[in-house]
C-alpha atoms as a PDB file:
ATOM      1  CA  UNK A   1      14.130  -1.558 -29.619  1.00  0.00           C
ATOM      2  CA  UNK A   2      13.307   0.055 -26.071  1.00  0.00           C
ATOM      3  CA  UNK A   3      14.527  -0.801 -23.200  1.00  0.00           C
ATOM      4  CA  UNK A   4      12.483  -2.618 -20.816  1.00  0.00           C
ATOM      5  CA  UNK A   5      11.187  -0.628 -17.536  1.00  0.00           C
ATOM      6  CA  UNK A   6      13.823  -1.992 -15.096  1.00  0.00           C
ATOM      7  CA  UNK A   7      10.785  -2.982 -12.514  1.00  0.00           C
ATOM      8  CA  UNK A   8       9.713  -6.467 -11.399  1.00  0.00           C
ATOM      9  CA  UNK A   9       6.016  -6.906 -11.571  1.00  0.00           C
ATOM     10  CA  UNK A  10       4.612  -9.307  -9.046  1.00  0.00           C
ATOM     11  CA  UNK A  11       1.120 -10.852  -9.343  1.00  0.00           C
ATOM     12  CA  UNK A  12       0.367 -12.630  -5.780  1.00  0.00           C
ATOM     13  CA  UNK A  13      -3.146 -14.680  -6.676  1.00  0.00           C
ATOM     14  CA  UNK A  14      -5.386 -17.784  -5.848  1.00  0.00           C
ATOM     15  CA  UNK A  15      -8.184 -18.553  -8.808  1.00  0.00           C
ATOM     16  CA  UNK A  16      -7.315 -15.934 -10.549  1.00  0.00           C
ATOM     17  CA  UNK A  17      -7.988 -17.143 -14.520  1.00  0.00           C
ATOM     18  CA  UNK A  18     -10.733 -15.367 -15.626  1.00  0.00           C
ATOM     19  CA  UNK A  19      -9.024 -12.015 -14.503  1.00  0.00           C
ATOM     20  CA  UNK A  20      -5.699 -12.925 -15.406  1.00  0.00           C
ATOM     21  CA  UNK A  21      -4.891 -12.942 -19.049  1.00  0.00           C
ATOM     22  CA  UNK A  22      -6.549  -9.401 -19.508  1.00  0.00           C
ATOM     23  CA  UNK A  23      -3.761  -8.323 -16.327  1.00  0.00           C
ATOM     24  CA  UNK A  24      -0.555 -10.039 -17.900  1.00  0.00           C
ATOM     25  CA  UNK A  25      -1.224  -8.873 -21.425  1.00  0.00           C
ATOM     26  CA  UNK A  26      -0.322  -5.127 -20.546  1.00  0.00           C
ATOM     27  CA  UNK A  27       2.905  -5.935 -18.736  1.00  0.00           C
ATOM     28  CA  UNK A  28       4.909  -6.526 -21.512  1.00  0.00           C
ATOM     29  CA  UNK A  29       6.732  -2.765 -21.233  1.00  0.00           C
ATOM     30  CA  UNK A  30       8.669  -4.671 -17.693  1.00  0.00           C
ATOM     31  CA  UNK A  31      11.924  -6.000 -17.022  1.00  0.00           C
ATOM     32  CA  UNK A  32      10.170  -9.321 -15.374  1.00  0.00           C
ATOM     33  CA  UNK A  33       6.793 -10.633 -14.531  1.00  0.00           C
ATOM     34  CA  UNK A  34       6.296 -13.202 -11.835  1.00  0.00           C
ATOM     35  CA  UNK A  35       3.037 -14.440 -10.323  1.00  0.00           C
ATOM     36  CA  UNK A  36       2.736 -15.706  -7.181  1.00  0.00           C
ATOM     37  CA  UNK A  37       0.369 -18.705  -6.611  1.00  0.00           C
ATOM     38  CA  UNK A  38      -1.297 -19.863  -3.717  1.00  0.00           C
ATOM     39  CA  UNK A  39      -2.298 -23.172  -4.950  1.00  0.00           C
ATOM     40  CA  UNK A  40      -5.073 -22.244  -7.488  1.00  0.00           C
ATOM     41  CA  UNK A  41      -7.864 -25.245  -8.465  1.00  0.00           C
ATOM     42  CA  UNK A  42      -8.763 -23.568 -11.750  1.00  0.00           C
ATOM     43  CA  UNK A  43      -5.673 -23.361 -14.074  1.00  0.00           C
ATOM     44  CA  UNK A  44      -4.542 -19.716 -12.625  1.00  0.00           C
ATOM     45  CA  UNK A  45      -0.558 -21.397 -12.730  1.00  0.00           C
ATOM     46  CA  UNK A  46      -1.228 -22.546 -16.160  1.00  0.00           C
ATOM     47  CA  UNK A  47      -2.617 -19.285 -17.704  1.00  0.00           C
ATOM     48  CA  UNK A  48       0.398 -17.057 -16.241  1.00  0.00           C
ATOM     49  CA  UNK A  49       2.854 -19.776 -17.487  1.00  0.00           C
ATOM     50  CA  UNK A  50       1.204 -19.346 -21.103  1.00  0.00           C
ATOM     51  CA  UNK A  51       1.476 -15.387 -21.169  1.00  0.00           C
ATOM     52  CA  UNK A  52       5.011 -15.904 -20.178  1.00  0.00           C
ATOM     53  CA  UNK A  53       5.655 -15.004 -16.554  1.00  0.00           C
ATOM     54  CA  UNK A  54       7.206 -16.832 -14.156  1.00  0.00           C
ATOM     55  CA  UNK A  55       5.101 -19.032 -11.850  1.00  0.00           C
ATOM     56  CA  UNK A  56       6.199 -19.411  -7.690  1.00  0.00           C
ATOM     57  CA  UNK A  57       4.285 -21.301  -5.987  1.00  0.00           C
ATOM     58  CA  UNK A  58       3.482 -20.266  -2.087  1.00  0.00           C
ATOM     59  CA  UNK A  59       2.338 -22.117   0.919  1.00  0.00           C
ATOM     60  CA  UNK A  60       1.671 -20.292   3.943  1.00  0.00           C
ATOM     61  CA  UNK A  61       2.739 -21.708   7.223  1.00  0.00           C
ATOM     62  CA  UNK A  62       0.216 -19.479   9.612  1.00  0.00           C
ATOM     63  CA  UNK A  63       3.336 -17.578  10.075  1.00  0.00           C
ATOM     64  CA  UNK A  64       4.759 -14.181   9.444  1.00  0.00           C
ATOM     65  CA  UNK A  65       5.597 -13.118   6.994  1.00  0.00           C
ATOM     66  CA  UNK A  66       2.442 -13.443   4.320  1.00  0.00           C
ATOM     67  CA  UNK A  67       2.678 -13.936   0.815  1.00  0.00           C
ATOM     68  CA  UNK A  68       4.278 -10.330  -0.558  1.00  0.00           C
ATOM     69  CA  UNK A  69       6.924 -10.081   2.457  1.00  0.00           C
ATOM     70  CA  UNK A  70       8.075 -13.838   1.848  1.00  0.00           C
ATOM     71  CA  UNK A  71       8.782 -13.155  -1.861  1.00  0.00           C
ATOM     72  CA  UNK A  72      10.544 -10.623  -1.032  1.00  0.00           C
ATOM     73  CA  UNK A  73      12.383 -12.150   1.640  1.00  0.00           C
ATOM     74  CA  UNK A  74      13.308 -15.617  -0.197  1.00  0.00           C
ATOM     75  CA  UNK A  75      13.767 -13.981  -4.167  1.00  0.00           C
ATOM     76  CA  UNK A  76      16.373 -12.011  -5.693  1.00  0.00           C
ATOM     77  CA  UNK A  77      15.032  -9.506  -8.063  1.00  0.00           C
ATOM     78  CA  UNK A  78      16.414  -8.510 -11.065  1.00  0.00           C
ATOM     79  CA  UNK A  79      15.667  -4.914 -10.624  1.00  0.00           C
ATOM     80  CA  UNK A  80      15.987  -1.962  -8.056  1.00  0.00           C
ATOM     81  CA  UNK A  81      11.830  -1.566  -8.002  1.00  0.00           C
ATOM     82  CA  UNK A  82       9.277  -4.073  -7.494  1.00  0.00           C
ATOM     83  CA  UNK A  83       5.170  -3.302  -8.828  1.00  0.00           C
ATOM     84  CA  UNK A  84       2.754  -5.183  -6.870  1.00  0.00           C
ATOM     85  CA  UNK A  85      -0.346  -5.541  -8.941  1.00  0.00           C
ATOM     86  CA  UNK A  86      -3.920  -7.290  -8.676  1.00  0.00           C
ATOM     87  CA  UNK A  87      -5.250  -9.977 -10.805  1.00  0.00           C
ATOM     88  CA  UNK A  88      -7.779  -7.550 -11.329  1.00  0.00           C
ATOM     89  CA  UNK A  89      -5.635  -4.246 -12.328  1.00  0.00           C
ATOM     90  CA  UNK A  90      -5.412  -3.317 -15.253  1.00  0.00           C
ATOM     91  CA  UNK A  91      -2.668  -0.499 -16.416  1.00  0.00           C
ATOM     92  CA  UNK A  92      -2.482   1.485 -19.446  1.00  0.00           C
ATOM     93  CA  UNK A  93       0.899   2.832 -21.757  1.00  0.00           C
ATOM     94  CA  UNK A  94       0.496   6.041 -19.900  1.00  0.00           C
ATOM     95  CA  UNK A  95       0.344   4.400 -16.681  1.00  0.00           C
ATOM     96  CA  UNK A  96       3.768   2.466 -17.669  1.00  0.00           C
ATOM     97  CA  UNK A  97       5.079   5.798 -19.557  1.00  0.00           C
ATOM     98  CA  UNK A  98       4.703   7.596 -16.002  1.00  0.00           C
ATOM     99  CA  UNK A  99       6.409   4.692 -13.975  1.00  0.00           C
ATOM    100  CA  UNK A 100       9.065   4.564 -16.526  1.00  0.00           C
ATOM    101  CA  UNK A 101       9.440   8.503 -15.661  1.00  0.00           C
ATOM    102  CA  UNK A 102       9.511   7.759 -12.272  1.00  0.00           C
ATOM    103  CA  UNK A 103      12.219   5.298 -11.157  1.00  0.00           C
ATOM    104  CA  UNK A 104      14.626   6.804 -14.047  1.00  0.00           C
ATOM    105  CA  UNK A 105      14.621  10.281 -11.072  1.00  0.00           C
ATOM    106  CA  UNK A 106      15.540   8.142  -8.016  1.00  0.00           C
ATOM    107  CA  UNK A 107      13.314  11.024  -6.529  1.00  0.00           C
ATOM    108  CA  UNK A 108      11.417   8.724  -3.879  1.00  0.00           C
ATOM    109  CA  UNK A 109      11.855   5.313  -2.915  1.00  0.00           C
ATOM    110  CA  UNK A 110       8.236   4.658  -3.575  1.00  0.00           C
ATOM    111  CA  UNK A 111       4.817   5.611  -5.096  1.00  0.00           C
ATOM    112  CA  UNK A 112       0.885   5.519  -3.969  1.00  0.00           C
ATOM    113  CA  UNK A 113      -0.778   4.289  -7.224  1.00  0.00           C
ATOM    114  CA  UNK A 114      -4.175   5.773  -8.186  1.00  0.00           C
ATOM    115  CA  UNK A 115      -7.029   3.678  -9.295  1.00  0.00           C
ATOM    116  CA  UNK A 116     -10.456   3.826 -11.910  1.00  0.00           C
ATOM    117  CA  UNK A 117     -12.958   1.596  -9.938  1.00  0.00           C
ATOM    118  CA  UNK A 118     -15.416  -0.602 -12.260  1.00  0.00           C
ATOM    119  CA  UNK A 119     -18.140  -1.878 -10.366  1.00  0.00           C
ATOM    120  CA  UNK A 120     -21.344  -4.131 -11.375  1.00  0.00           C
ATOM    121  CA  UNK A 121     -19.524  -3.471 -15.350  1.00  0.00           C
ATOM    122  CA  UNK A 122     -19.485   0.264 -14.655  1.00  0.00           C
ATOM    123  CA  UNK A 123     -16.616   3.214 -14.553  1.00  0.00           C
ATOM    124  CA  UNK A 124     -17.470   4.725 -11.364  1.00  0.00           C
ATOM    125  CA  UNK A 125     -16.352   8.639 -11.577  1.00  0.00           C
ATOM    126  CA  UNK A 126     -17.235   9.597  -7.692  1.00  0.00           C
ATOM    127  CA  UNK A 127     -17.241   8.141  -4.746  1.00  0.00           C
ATOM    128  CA  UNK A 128     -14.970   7.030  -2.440  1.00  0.00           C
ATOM    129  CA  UNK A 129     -11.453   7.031  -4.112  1.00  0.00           C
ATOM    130  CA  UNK A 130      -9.155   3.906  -3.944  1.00  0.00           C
ATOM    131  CA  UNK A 131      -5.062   4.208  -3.962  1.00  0.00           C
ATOM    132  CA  UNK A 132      -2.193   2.305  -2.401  1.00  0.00           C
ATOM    133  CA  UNK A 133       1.166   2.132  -2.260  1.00  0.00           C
ATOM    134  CA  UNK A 134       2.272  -0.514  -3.874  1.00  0.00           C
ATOM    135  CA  UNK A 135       5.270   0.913  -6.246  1.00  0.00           C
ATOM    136  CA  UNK A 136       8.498   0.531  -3.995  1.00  0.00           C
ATOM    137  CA  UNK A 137      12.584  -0.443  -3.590  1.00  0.00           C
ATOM    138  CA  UNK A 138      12.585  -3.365  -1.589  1.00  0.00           C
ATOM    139  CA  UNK A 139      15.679  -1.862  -0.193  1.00  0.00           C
ATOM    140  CA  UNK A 140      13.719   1.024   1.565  1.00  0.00           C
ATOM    141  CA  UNK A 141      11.539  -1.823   3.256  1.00  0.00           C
ATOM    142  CA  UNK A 142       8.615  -3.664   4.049  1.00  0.00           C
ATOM    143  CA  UNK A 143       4.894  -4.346   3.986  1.00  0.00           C
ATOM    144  CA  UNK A 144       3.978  -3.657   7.776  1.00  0.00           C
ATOM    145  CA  UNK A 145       4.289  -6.873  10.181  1.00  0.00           C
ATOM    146  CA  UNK A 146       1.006  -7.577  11.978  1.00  0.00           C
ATOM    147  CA  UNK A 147       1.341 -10.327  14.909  1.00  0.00           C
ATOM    148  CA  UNK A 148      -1.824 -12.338  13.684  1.00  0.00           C
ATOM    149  CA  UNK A 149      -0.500 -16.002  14.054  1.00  0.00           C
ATOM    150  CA  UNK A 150      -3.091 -16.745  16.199  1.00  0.00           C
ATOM    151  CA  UNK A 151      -6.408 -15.353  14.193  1.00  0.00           C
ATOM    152  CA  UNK A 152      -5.327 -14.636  10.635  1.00  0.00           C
ATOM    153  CA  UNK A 153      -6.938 -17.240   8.295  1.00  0.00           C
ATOM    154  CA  UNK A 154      -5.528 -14.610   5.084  1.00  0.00           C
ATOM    155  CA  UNK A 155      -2.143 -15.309   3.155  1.00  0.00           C
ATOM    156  CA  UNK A 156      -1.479 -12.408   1.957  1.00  0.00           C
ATOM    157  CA  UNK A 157      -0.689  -8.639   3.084  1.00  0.00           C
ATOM    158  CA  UNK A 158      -4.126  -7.390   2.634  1.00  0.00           C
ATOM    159  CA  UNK A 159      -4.953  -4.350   4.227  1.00  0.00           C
ATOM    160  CA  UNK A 160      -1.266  -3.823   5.484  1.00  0.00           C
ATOM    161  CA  UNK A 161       1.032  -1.097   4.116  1.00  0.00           C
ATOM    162  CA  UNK A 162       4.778  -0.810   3.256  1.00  0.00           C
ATOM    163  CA  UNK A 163       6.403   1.105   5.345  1.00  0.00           C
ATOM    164  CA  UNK A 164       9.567   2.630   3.948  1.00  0.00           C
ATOM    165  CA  UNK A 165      12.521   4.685   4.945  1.00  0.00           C
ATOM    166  CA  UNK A 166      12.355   7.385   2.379  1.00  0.00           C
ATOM    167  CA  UNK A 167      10.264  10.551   0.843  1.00  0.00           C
ATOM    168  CA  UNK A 168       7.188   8.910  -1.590  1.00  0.00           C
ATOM    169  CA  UNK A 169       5.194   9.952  -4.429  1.00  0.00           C
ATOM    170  CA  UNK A 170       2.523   9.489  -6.578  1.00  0.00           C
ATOM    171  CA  UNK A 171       1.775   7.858 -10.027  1.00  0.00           C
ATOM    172  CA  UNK A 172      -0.874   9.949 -10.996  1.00  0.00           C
ATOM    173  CA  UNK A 173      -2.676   7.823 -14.170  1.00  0.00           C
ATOM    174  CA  UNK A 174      -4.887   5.673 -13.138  1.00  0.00           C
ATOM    175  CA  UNK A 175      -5.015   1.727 -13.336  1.00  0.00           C
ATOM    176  CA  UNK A 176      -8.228   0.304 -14.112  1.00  0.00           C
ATOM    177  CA  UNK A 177      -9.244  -1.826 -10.987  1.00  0.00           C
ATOM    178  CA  UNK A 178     -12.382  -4.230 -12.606  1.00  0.00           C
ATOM    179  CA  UNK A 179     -12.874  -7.861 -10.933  1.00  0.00           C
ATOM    180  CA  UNK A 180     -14.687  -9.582 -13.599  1.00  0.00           C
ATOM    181  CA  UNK A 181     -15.322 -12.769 -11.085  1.00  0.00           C
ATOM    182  CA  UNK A 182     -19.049 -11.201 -10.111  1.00  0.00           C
ATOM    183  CA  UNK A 183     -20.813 -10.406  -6.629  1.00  0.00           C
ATOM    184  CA  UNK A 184     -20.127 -13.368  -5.030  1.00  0.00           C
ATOM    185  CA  UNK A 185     -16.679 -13.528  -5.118  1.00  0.00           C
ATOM    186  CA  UNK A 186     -16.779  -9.460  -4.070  1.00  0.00           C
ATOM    187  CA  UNK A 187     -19.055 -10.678  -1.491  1.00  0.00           C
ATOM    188  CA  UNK A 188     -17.096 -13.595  -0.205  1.00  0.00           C
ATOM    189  CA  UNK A 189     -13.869 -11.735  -0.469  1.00  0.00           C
ATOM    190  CA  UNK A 190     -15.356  -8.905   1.374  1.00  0.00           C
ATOM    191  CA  UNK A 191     -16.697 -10.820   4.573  1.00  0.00           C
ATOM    192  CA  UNK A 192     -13.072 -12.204   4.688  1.00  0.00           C
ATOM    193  CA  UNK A 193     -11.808  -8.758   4.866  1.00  0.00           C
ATOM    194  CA  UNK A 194     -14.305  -7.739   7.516  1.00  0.00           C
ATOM    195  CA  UNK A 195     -13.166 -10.968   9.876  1.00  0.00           C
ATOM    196  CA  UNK A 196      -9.761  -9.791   9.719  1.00  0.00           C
ATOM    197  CA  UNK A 197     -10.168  -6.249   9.876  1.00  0.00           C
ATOM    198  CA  UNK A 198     -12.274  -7.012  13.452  1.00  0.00           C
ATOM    199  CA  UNK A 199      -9.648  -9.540  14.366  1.00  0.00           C
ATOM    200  CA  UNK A 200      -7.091  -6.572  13.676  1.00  0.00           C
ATOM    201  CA  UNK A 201      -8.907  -3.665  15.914  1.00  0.00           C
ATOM    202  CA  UNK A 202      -9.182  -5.747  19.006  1.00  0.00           C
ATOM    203  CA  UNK A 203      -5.723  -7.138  18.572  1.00  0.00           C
ATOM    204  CA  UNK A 204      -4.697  -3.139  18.573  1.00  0.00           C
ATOM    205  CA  UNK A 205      -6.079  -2.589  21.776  1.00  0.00           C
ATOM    206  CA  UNK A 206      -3.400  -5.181  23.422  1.00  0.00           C
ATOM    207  CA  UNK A 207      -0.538  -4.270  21.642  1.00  0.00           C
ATOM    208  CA  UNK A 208      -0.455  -0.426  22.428  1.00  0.00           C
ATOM    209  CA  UNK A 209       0.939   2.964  20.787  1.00  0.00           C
ATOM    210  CA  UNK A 210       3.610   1.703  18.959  1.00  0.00           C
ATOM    211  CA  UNK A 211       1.152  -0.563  16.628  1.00  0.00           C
ATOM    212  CA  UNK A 212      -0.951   2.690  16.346  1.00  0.00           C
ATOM    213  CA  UNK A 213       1.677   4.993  15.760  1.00  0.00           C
ATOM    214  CA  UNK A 214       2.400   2.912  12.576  1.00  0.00           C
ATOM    215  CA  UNK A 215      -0.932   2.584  11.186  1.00  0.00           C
ATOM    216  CA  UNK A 216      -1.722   5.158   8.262  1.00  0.00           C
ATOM    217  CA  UNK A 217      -3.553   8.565   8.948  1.00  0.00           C
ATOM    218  CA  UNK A 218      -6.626   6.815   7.056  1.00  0.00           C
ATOM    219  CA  UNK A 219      -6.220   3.646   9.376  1.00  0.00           C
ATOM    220  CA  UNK A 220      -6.172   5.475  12.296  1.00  0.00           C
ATOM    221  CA  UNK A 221      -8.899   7.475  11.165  1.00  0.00           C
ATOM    222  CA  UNK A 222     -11.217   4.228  10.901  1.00  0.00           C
ATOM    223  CA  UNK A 223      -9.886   2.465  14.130  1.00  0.00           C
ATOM    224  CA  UNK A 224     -10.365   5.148  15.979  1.00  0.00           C
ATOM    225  CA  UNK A 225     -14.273   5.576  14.503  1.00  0.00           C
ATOM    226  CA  UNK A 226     -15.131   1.984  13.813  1.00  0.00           C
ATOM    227  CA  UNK A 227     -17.200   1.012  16.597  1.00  0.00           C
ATOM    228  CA  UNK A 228     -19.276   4.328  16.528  1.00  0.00           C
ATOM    229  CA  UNK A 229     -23.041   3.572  15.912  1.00  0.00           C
ATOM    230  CA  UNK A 230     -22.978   6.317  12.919  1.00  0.00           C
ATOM    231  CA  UNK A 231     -19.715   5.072  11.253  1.00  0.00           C
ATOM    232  CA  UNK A 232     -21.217   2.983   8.752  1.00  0.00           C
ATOM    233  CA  UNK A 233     -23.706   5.722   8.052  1.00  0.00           C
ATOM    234  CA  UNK A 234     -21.335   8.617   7.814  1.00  0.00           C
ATOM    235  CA  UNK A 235     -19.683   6.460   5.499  1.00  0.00           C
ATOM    236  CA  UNK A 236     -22.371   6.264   3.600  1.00  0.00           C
ATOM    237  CA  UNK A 237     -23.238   9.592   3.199  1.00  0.00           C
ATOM    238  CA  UNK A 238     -19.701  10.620   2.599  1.00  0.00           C
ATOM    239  CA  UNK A 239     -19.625   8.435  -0.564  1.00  0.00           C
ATOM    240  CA  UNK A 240     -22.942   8.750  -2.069  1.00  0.00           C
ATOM    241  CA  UNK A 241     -23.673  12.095  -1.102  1.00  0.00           C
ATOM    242  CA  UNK A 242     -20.468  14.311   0.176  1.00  0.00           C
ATOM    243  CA  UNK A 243     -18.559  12.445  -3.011  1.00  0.00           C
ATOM    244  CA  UNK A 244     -21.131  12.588  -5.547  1.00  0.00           C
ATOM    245  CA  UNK A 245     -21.775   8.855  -5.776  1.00  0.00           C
ATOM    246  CA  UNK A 246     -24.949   8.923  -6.475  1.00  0.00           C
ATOM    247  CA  UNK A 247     -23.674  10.740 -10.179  1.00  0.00           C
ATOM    248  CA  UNK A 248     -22.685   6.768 -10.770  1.00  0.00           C
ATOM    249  CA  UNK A 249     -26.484   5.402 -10.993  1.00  0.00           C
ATOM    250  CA  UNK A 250     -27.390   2.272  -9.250  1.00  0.00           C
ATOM    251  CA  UNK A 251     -23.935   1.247  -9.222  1.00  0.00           C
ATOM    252  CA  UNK A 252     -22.487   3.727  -7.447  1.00  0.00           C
ATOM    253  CA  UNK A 253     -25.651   3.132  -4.434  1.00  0.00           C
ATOM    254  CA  UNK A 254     -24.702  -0.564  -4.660  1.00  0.00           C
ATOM    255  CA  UNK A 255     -20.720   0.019  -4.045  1.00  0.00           C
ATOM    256  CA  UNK A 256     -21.441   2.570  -1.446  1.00  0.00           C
ATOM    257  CA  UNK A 257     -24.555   0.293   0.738  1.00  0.00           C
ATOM    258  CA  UNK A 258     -21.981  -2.965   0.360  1.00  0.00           C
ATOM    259  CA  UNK A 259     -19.283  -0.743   2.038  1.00  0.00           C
ATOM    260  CA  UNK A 260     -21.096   0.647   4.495  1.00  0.00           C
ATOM    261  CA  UNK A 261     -22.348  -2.639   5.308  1.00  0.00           C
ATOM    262  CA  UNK A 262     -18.893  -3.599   5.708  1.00  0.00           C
ATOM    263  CA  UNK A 263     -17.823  -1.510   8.444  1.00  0.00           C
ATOM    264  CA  UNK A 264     -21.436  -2.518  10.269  1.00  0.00           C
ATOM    265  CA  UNK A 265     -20.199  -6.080   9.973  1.00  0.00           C
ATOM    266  CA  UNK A 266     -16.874  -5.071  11.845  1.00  0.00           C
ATOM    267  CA  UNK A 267     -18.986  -3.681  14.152  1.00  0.00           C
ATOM    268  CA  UNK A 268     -21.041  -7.062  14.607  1.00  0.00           C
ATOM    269  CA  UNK A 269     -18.080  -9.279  14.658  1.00  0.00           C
ATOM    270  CA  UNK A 270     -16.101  -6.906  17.257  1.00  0.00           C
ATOM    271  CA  UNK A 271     -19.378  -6.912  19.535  1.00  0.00           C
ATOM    272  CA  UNK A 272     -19.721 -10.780  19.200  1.00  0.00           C
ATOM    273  CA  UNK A 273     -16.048 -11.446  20.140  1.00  0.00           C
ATOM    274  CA  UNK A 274     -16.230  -9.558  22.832  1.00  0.00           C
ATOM    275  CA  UNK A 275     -19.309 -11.584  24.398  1.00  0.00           C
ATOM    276  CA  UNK A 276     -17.279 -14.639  23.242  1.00  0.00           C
END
């Protein structure tokens, strides 16, 4: 019999049971599977507990840190690598093949994952890609601290990064990233994202170079952009057009119009905050 992938797989969710099951059923390869729950209302707890993981339950305080740092902080793993996955990612035998490959070298001390977008029930091949780096040791560190006590209404580490002491690489086969819970939830989710997010850039312009000397090139690259008229435009265009999105069909318009509507909400909620 193998020997399981000495990893930890953690699964931070809220109202997560429709995507769940299909997410839990392909982690079988790992040496643990925990989910983390932030009080779900429709069974999430119950549904991991059935496939077998381990259920934690997590209550935020309004305090640092958020949901992934606290585990972290307050759980002793098992294993030398944690996997921080999505209710709605989905990985494949080459994807666990590759990982398996991976922390056997000791090579880097993390790993930027690589993602297949579905959107609206559709592989999208172009576009805007999606990766993050959520492969790590928890002894080379942690996800970025954000001082947001006073406007984040989000539990967990969203749109922060880990940032590590050590060289990192890539797992280059995909996982299949496919929220099954429909527009509204990608729509609620979304204007969420875009509170924070505006929350986040003004809070950058008190706290100096230090907070944007540890932002990521692509982070920086949006602060620095995101209250430009044409931003949500070039954005746009560099999807559907410079990326071939329109190749997708009518899903691929959809996924790149809802982003670039995104950033024009920043936009909106930045210029509103600042009249407030």
């Amino acid at each position: 019999m193998a020997q399981p992938i000495p990893v930890t797989v953690v699964v931070p969710v809220k109202n997560e049971a429709k995507n769940l099951p299909r997410c839990l059923e392909r982690l079988t390869r790992f040496t643990k599977v925990i989910v983390v729950d932030s009080g779900s209302e429709d069974g999430t707890a119950d549904v991991a507990a059935s496939l077998g993981a381990e259920v934690v339950q997590f209550r935020w305080n309004g305090h640092f840190p958020k949901k992934r740092n606290w585990f972290l902080d307050n759980h002793e793993l098992e294993t030398e690598w944690v996997l921080f996955l999505d209710a709605d990612e989905f990985i494949s035998e080459k994807f666990c093949n590759e990982v398996e490959r991976a922390v056997a070298t000791q090579s880097h001390v993390g790993y930027w994952l690589t993602f297949h977008n579905w959107f609206l029930g559709r592989f999208l091949r172009y576009g805007d890609p999606f990766a993050k780096l959520a492969l790590f040791r928890p002894d080379a560190g942690r996800y970025e601290r954000i001082d947001e006590d006073r406007w984040s209404h989000l539990d967990m580490e969203i749109h922060e990064h880990p940032v590590l002491d050590g060289s990192i690489g890539t797992i280059n086969s995909p996982i299949d990233h496919d929220d099954r819970r429909g527009l509204d939830s990608y729509l609620g989710k979304h204007n969420e994202y875009s509170s924070w997010e505006a929350k986040r850039y003004l809070a950058l312009g008190e706290q100096g170079s230090d907070a944007w000397n540890a932002l990521t090139d692509r982070q920086r690259s949006k602060y620095r952009r995101i209250e430009k008229w044409w931003f949500p435009l070039a954005y746009f265009t560099l999807s559907w057009i410079v990326k071939r999105g329109f190749l997708d069909g009518r899903a691929g318009f959809v996924l790149a119009k809802l982003k670039a509507q995104y950033y024009y909400h920043i936009q909106l909620k930045v210029r509103e905050a600042r009249k407030n």
